[in-house]
Protein backbone atom coordinates (compact mmCIF):
# COMPACT_ATOMS: atom_id res chain seq x y z
CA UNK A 1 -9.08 -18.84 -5.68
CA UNK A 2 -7.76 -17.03 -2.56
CA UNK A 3 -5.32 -17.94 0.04
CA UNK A 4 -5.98 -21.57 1.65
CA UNK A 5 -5.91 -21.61 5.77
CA UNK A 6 -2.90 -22.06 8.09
CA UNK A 7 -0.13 -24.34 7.78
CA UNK A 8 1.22 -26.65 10.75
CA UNK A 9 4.33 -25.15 12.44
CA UNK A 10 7.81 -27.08 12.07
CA UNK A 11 11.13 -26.18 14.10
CA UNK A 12 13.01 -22.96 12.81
CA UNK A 13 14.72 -23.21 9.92
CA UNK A 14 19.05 -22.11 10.54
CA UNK A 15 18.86 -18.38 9.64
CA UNK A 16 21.96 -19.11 7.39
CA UNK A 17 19.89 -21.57 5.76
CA UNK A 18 16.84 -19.16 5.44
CA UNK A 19 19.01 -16.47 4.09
CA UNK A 20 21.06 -18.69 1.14
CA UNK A 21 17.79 -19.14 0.13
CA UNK A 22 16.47 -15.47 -0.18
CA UNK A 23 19.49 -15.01 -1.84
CA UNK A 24 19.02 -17.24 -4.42
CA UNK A 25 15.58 -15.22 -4.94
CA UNK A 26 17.15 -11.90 -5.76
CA UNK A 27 16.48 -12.19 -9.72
CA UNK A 28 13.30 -13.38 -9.10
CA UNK A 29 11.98 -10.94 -6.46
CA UNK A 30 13.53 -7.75 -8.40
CA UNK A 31 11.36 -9.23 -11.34
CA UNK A 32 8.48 -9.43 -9.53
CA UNK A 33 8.60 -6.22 -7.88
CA UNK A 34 9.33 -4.40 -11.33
CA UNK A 35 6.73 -5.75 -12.95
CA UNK A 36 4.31 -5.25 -10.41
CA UNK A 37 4.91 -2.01 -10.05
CA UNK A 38 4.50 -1.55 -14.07
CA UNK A 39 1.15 -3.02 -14.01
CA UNK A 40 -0.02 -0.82 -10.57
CA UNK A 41 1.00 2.28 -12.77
CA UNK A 42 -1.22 0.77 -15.46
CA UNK A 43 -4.33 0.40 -13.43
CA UNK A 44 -3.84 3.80 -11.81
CA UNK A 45 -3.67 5.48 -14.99
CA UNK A 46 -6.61 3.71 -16.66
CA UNK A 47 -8.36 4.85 -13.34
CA UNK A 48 -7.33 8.30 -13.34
CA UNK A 49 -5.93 7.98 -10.10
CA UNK A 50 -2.86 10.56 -9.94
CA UNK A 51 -0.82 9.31 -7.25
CA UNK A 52 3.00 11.17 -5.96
CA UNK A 53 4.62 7.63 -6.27
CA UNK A 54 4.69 3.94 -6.77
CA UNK A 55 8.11 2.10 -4.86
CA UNK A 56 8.97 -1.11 -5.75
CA UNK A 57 12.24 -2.69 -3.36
CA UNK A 58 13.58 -6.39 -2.40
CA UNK A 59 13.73 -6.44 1.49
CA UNK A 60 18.00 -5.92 2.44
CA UNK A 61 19.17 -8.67 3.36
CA UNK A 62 20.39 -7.27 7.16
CA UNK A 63 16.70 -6.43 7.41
CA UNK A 64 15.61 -9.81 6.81
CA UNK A 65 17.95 -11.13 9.29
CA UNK A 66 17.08 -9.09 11.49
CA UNK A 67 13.11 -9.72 11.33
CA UNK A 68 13.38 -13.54 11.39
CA UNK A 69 15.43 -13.56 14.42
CA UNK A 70 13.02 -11.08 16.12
CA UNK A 71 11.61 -12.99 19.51
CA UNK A 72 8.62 -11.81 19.32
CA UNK A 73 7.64 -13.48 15.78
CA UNK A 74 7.39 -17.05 15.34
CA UNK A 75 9.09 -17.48 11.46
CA UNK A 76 10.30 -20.78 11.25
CA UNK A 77 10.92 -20.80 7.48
CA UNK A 78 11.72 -18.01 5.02
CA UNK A 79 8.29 -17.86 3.60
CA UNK A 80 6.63 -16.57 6.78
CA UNK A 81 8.20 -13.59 5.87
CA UNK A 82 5.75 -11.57 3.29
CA UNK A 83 7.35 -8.21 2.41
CA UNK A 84 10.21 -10.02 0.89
CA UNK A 85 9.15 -8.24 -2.11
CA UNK A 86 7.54 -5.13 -1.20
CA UNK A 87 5.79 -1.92 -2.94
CA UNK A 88 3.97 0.88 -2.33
CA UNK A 89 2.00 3.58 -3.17
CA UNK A 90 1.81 6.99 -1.86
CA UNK A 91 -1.56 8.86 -2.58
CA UNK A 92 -1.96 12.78 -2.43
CA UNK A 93 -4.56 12.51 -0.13
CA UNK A 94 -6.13 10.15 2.81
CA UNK A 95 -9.41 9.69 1.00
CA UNK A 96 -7.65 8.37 -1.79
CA UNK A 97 -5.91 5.45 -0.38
CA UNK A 98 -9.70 3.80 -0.45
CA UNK A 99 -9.98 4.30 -4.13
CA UNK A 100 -6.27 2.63 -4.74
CA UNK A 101 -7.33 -0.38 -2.44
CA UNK A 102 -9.75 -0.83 -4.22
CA UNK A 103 -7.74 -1.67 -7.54
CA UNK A 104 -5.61 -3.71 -5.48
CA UNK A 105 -8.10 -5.74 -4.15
CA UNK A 106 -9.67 -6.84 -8.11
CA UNK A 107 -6.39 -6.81 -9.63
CA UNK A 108 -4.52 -9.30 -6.95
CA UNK A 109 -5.28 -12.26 -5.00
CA UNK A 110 -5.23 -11.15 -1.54
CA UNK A 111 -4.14 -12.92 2.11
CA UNK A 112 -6.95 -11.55 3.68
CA UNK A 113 -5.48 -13.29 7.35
CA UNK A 114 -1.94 -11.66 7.04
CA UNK A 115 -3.39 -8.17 5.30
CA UNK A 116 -3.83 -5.63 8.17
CA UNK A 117 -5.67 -2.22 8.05
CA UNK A 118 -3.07 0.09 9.94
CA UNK A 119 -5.82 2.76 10.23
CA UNK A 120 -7.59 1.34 12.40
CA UNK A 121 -4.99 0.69 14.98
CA UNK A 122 -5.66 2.17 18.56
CA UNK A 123 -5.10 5.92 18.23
CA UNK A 124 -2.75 5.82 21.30
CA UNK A 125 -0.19 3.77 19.72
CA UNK A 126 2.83 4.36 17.26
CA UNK A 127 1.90 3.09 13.75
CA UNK A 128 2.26 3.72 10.43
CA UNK A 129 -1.08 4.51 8.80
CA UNK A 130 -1.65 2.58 6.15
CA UNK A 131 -3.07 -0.67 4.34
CA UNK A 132 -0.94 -3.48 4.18
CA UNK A 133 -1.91 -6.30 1.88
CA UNK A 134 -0.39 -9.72 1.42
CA UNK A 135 -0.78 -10.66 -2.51
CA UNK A 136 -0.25 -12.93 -5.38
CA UNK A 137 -0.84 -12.54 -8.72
CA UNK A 138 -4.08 -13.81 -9.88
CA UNK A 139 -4.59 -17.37 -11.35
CA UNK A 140 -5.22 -15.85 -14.84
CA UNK A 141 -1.90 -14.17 -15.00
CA UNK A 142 -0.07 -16.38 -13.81
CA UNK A 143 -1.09 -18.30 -16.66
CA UNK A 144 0.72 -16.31 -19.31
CA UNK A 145 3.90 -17.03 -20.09
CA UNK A 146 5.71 -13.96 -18.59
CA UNK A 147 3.88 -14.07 -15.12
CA UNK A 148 4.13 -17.83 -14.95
CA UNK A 149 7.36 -17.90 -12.72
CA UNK A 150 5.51 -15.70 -10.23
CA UNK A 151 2.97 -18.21 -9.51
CA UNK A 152 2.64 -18.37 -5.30
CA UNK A 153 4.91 -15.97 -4.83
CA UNK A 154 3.98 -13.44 -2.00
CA UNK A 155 4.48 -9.82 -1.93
CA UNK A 156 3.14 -6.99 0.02
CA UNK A 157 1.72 -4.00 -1.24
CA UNK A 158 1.36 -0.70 1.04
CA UNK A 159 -1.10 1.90 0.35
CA UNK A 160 -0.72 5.05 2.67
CA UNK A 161 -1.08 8.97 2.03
CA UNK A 162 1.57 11.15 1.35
CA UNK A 163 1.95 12.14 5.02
CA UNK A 164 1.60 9.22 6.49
CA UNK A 165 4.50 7.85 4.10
CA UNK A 166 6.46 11.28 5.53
CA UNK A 167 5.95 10.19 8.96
CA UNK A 168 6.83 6.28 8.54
CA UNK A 169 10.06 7.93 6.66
CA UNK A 170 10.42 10.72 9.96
CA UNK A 171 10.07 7.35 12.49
CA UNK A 172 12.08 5.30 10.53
CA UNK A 173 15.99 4.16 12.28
CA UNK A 174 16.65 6.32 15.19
CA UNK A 175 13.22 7.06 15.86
CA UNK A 176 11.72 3.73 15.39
CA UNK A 177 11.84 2.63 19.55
CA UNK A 178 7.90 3.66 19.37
CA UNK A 179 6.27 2.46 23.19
CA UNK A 180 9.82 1.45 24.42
CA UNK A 181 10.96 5.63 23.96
CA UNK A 182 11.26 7.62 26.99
CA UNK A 183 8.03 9.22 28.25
CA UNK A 184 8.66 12.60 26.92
CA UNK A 185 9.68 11.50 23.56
CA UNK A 186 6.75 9.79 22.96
CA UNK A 187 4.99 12.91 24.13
CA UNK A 188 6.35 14.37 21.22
CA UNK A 189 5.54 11.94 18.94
CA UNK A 190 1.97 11.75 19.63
CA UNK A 191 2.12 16.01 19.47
CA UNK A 192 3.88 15.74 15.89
CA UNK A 193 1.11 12.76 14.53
CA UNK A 194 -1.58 14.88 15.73
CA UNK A 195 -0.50 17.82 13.59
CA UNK A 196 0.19 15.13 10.90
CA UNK A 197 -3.29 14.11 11.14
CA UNK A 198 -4.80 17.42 10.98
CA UNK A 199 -2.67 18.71 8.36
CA UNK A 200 -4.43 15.74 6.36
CA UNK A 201 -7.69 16.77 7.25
CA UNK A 202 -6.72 20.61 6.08
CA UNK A 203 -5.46 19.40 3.01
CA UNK A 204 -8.20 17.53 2.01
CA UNK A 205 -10.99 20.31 3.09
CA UNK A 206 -9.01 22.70 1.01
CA UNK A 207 -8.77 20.41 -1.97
CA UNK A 208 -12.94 19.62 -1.82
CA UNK A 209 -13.18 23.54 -1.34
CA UNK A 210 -10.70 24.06 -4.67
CA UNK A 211 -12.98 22.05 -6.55
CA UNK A 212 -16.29 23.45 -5.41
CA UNK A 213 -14.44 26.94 -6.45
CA UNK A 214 -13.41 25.47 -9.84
CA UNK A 215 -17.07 23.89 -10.12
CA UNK A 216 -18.75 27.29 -9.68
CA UNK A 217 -16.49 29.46 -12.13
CA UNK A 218 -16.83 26.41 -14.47
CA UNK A 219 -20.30 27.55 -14.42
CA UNK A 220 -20.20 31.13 -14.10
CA UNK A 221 -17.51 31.25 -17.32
CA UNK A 222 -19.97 29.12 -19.38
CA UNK A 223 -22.52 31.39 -18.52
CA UNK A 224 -20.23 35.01 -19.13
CA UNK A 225 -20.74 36.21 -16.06
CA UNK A 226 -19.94 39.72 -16.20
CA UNK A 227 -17.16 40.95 -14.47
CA UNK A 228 -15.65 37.88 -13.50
CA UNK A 229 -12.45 38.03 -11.74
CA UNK A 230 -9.31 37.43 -13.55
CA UNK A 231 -7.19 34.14 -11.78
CA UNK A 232 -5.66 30.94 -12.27
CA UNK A 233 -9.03 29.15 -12.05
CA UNK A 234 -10.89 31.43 -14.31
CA UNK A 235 -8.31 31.50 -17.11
CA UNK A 236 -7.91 27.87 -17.02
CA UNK A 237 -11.99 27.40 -17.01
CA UNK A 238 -11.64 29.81 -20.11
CA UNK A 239 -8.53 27.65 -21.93
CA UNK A 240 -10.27 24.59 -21.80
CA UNK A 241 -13.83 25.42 -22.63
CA UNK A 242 -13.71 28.59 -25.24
CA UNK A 243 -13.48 27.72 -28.92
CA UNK A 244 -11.58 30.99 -29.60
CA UNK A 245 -8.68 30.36 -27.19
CA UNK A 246 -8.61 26.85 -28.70
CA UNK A 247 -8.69 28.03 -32.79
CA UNK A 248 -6.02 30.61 -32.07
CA UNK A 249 -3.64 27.92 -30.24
CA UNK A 250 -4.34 25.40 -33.22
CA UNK A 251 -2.95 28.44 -35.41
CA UNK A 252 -0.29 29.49 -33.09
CA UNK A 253 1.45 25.83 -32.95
CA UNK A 254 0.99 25.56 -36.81
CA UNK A 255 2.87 28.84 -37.19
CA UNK A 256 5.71 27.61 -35.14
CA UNK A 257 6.04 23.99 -36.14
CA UNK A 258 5.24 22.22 -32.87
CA UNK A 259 2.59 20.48 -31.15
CA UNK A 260 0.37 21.51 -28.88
CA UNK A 261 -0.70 20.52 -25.55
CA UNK A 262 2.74 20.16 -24.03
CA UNK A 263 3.92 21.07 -20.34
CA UNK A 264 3.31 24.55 -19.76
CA UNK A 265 6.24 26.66 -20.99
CA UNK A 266 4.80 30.53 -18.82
CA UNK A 267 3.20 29.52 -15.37
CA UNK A 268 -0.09 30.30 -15.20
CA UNK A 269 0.83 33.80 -12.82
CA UNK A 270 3.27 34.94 -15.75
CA UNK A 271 -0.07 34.77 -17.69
CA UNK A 272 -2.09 36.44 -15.28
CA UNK A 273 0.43 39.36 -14.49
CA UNK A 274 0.71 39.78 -18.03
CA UNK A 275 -2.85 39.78 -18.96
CA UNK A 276 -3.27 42.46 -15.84
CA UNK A 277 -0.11 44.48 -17.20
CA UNK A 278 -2.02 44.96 -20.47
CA UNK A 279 -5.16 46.17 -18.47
CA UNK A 280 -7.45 43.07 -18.83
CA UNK A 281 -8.55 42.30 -15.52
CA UNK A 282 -11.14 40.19 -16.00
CA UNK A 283 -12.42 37.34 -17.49
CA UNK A 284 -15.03 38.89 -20.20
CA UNK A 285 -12.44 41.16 -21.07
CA UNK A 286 -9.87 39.14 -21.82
CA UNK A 287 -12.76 36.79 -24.05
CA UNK A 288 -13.55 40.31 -25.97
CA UNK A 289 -10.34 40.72 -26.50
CA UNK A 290 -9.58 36.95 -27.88
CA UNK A 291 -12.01 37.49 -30.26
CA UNK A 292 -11.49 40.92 -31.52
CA UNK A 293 -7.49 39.99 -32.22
CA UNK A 294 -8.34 35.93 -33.33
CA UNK A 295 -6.40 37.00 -36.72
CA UNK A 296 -4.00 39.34 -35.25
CA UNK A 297 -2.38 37.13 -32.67
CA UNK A 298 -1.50 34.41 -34.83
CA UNK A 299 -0.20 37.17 -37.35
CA UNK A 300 1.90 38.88 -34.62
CA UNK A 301 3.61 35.57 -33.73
CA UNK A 302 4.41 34.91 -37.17
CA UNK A 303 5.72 38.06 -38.23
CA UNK A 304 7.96 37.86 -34.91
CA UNK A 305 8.98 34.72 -34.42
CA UNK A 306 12.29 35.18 -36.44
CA UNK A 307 13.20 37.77 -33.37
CA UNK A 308 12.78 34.77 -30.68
CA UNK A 309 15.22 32.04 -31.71
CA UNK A 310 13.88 28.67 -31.77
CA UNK A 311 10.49 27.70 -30.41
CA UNK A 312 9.89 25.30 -27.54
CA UNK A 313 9.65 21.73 -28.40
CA UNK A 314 5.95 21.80 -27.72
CA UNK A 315 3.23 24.45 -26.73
CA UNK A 316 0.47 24.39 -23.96
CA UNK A 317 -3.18 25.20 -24.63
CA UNK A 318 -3.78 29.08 -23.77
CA UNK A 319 -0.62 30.00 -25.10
CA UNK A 320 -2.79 32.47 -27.22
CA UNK A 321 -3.68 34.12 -23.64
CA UNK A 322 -0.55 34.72 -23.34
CA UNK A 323 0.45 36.18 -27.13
CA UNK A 324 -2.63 38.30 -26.83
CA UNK A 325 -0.98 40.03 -23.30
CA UNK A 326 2.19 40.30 -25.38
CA UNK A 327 0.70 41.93 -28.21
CA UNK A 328 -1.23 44.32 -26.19
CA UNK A 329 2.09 44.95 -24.31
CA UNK A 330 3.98 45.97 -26.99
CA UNK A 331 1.56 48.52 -28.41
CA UNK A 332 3.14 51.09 -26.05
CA UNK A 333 5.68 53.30 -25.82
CA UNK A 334 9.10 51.95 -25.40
CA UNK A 335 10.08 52.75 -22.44
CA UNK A 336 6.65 51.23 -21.08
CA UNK A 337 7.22 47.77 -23.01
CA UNK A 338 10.52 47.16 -21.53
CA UNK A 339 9.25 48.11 -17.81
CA UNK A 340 6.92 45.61 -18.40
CA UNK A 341 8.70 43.11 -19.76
CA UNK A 342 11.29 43.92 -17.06
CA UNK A 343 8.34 43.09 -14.14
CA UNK A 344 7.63 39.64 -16.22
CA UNK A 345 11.89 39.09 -16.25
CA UNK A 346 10.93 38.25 -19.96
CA UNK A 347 13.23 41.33 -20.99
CA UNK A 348 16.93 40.44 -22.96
CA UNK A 349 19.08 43.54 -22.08
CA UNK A 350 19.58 45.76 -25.47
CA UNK A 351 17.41 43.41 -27.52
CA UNK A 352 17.89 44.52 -30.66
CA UNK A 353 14.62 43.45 -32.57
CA UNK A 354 12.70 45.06 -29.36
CA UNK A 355 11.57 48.22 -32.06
CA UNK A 356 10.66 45.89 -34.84
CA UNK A 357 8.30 44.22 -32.72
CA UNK A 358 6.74 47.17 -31.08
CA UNK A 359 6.32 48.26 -34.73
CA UNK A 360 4.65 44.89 -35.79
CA UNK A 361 2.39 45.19 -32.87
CA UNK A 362 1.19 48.99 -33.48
CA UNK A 363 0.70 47.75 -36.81
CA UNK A 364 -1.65 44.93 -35.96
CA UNK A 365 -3.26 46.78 -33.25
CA UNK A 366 -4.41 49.39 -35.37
CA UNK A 367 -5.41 47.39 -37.81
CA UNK A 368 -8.03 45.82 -35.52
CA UNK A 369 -8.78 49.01 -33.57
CA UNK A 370 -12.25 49.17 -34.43
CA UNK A 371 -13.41 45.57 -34.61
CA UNK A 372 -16.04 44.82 -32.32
C-alpha cells in the first residue's frame, strides 16, 4: 500500500524540540541507512547493474537545523523533513540512472507527491540532476523481524550519474548561492553544466560505439577472420571464447597452485606489447601459436617457476597469452631478451636464473618447431 494523502498542518514544533528528537533517532537512522544500502547493492548485483557507488549518511545535525528553520519551507514537525536518512547512487552513465529507478521503484514503497524528477527541471535553472525518491520499506519487509523497527520510517534515495554527482559535489558550500550569484558567476555556471552535459552525451556515444566495436570483433574472432588486428578488444574476444586459451590457463593455475579467474595481475597493454615484441601481431597468429605451444607453455611455466619466487594469490584468464609472449621472448639471444624485458620493466637487474630460462625456452621451442 503506498503513501496515504496530506496531513492537516499544526503550529511549528520548537526547533530544540524537533532536534532532541532526531537525536534520539541516530541508532535508528544509521541502521536504516546501512541496511538499505546493503540490500540496494544486492539488487544491483542480481541486476548486473555496475554502478561507481552506493552512499548511505544520517543528515548532520547543523544541516537539519538549518533546513527546518529555512523561510521558505513550511516544516512544522521533524517528520516533514525526508532525507533524514539519505542514500544514493551514482551510475556510470545518464542512461543508466533509468534502469536503477527502476529497481527502486519495485523494491520500495514510494511517496510519489514528495519524489521529484530533477531532470526535468527548467534547463535555465541551477539543479542537481537527478531522481529523488521519498521511500519506505515495503509492507512485506517490514514484516520480518529485522526490518520491523523500520516500519514508516522515511528515507530518500538519490539516483544521479556520475557527473551530475561531480557537479552537485563542485556546487556544493561556497558555490551553492545558485539564482541569488552575481550575474557573471552564474554565467559561468551555466558554461561549466553545459560542458557537463555534453561530456555525458560523449561518454555515452563512445561507450554504445565501444560495444558495437566489441560486438563486431566478437563476430569477426568467432569467425577467424584473417588478419585481424591485434588489441585489447580482440585479445579479450579471444580469452573468453577460445577453448585453447582456456585449457592452457586451467593447466597454468594447476601448475602454480592457485585459482584462476582473479584480478588481472599484467594489464592487458603489457600483454599486447609483449605479444607484439615476440612478432605476433595479430589475432590468427597469436591463435596458431596457442595451439602449436598448448603443451609447451604449461611446461615452460613449470620448469621455471622455481626462478620467480612465489606466485600471485590468484591468476586471470589469458594468462597463457601472456606465458606464450614470454616463451617466445626468451628464445632469443640474450642480449635481445633482456632489451625486451627491459621495454616491458619486467627485467630484475643481474637476474641470475635469466640463462636457465632462456635455455628452458630454446629447449621447448625447438621441441615444437615443426608442429603445425
Amino acid at each position: 500500500m503506498g503513501f496515504g494523502g496530506g496531513e492537516s498542518r499544526q503550529s511549528a514544533a520548537d526547533v530544540e524540540t524537533v532536534l532532541a528528537e532526531f537525536d534520539s533517532r541516530a541508532g535508528l537512522l544509521k541502521s536504516i541507512c546501512d541496511k538499505t544500502k546493503e540490500l540496494i547493492e544486492e539488487f544491483l548485483q542480481d541486476a548486473d547493474i555496475r554502478v561507481q557507488s552506493v552512499q548511505a549518511r544520517v543528515k548532520k545535525r547543523k544541516k537539519l537545523r538549518e533546513k527546518y528553520l529555512d523561510p521558505a519551507k513550511s516544516y512544522t514537525r521533524l517528520d516533514d523533513i525526508h532525507d533524514q536518512a539519505g542514500l544514493r547512487v551514482v551510475t556510470y552513465y545518464e542512461d543508466e540512472v533509468d534502469r536503477v529507478a527502476e529497481i527502486i521503484e519495485r523494491e520500495f514503497d514510494i511517496d510519489r507527491e514528495n519524489t521529484v524528477d530533477k531532470r526535468k527541471i527548467e534547463l535555465d535553472r541551477f539543479g542537481y540532476s537527478a531522481i529523488n525518491y521519498v521511500c519506505r520499506h515495503l509492507g512485506t519487509r517490514t514484516a520480518l523481524g529485522e526490518y520491523r523497527k523500520f516500519s514508516n520510517v522515511r528515507f530518500e534515495v538519490q539516483v544521479t550519474s556520475i557527473l551530475s554527482h561531480a557537479w552537485s559535489e563542485m556546487n556544493h558550500g561556497s558555490y551553492d548561492l545558485g539564482e541569488a550569484s552575481p550575474p557573471l558567476i552564474r554565467r559561468r555556471f551555466f558554461q561549466l553544466k553545459a560542458l557537463l552535459e555534453l561530456a555525458e552525451s560523449q561518454f555515452l556515444e563512445l561507450r554504445n560505439k565501444t560495444k558495437e566495436y566489441e560486438r563486431s570483433v566478437a563476430v569477426q574472432v568467432e569467425a577467424k577472420v584473417p588478419d585481424l588486428p591485434l588489441d585489447g578488444v580482440s585479445l579479450k574476444s579471444l580469452v573468453e571464447s577460445d577453448p585453447t586459451v582456456g585449457q592452457i590457463d586451467v593447466a597454468i593455475a594447476a601448475l602454480l597452485g592457485v585459482p584462476l579467474d582473479g584480478e588481472a595481475e599484467v594489464s592487458v597493454n603489457v600483454k599486447i606489447a609483449a605479444l607484439e615484441l615476440a612478432g605476433l601481431t595479430t589475432l590468427p597468429a597469436v591463435r596458431a601459436s596457442l595451439g602449436k605451444y598448448a603443451s609447451g607453455i604449461p611446461e615452460f611455466v613449470g620448469r621455471c617457476r622455481e626462478y620467480w619466487g612465489s606466485p600471485p594469490d590468484e591468476l586471470v584468464r589469458g594468462v597463457s597469452t601472456f606465458q606464450l609472449a614470454m616463451l617466445l621472448l626468451h628464445n632469443r639471444d640474450r642480449e635481445k631478451v633482456i632489451e625486451a624485458l627491459k621495454s616491458l620493466d619486467l627485467y630484475p637487474e643481474d637476474d641470475p636464473h635469466l640463462d636457465a630460462q632462456i635455455s628452458i625456452a630454446r629447449e621447448i621451442v625447438n621441441k615444437y618447431k615443426d608442429s603445425a
